[in-house]
C-alpha atoms as a PDB file:
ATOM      1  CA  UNK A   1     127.116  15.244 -54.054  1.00  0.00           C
ATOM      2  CA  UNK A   2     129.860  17.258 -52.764  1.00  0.00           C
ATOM      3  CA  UNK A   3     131.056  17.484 -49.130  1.00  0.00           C
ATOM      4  CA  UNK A   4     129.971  20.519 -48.464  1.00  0.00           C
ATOM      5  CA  UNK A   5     126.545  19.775 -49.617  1.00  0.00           C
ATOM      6  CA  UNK A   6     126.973  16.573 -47.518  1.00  0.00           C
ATOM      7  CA  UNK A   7     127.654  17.866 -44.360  1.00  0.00           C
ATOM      8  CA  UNK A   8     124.887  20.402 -44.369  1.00  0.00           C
ATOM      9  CA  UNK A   9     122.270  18.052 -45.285  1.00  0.00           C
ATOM     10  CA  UNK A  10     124.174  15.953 -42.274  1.00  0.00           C
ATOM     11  CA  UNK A  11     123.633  19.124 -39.799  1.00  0.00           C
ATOM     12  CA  UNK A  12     120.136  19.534 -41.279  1.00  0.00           C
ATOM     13  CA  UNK A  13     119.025  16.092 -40.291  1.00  0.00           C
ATOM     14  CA  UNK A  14     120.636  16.412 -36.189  1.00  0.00           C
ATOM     15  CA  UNK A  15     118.304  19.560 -35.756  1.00  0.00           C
ATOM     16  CA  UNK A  16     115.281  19.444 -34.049  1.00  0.00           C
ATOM     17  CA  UNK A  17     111.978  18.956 -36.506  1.00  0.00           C
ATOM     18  CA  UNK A  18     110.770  22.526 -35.831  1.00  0.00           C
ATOM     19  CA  UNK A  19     114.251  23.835 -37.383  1.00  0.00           C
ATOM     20  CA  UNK A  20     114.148  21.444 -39.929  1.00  0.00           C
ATOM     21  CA  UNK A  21     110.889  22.905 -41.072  1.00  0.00           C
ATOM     22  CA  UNK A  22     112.095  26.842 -40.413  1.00  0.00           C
ATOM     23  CA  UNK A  23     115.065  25.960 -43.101  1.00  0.00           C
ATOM     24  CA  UNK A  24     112.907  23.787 -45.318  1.00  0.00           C
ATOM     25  CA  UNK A  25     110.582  26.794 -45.756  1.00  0.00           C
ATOM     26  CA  UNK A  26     113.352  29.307 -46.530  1.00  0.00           C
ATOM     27  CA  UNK A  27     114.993  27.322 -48.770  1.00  0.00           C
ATOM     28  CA  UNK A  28     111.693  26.559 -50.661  1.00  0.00           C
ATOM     29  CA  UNK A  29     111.013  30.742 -50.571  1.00  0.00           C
ATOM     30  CA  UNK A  30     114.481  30.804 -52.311  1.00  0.00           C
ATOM     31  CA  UNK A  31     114.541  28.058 -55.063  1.00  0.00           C
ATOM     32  CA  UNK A  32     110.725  28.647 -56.463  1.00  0.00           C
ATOM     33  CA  UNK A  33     112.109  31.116 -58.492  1.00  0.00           C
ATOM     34  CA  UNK A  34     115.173  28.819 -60.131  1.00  0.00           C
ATOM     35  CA  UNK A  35     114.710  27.729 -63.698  1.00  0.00           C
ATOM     36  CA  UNK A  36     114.290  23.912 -63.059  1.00  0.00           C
ATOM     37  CA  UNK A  37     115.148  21.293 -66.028  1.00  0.00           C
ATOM     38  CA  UNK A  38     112.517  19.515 -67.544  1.00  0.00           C
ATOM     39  CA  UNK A  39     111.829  16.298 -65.656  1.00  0.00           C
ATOM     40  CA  UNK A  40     110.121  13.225 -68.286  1.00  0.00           C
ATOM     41  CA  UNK A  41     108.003  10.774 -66.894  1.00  0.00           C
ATOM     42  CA  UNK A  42     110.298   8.503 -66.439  1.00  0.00           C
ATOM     43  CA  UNK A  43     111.876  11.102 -64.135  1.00  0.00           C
ATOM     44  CA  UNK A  44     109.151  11.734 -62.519  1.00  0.00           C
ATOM     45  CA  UNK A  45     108.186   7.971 -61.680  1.00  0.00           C
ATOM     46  CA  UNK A  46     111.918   7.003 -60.798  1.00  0.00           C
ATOM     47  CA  UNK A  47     111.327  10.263 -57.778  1.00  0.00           C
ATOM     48  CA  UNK A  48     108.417   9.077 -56.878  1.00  0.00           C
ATOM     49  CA  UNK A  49     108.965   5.353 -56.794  1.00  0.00           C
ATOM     50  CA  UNK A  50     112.333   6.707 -54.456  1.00  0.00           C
ATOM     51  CA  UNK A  51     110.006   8.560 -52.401  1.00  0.00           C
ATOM     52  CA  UNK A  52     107.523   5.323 -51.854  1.00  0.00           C
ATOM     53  CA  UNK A  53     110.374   3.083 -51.156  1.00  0.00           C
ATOM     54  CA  UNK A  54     111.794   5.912 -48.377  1.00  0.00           C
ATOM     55  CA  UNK A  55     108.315   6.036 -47.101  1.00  0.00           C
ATOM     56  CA  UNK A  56     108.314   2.178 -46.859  1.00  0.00           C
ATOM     57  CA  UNK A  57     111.724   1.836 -44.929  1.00  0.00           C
ATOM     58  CA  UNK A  58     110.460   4.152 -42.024  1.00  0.00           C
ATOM     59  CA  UNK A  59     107.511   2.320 -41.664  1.00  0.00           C
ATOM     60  CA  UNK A  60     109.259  -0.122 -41.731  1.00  0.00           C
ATOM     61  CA  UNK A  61     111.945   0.955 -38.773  1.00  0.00           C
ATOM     62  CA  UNK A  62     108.807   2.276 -36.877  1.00  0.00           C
ATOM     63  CA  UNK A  63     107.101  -0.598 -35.980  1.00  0.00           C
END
């Protein structure tokens, strides 16, 4: 990941969750269009099991 891409994803994540969600919906208005790669299966259950496992570890700090 490059720094800029870094630090904006940093600046993203200090915002407060209703401007998180205003930029998560423009930026999803702007890439639906992009020509994504083909993702396998195995792709697919490597993001998923990533997204479980994220899922886990704030549960996890929550409690």
């Amino acid at each position: 990941m490059t720094a800029p891409v870094e630090e904006l994803l940093s600046t993203f994540d200090r915002l407060p969750e209703s401007e998180r969600l205003e930029i998560a919906l423009e930026i999803l208005k702007r890439v639906r269009h992009l020509d994504f790669p083909y993702l396998s299966n195995e792709d697919l259950v490597w993001n998923a099991e990533e997204l479980f496992l994220e899922l886990d570890r704030q549960e996890a700090s929550d409690e």
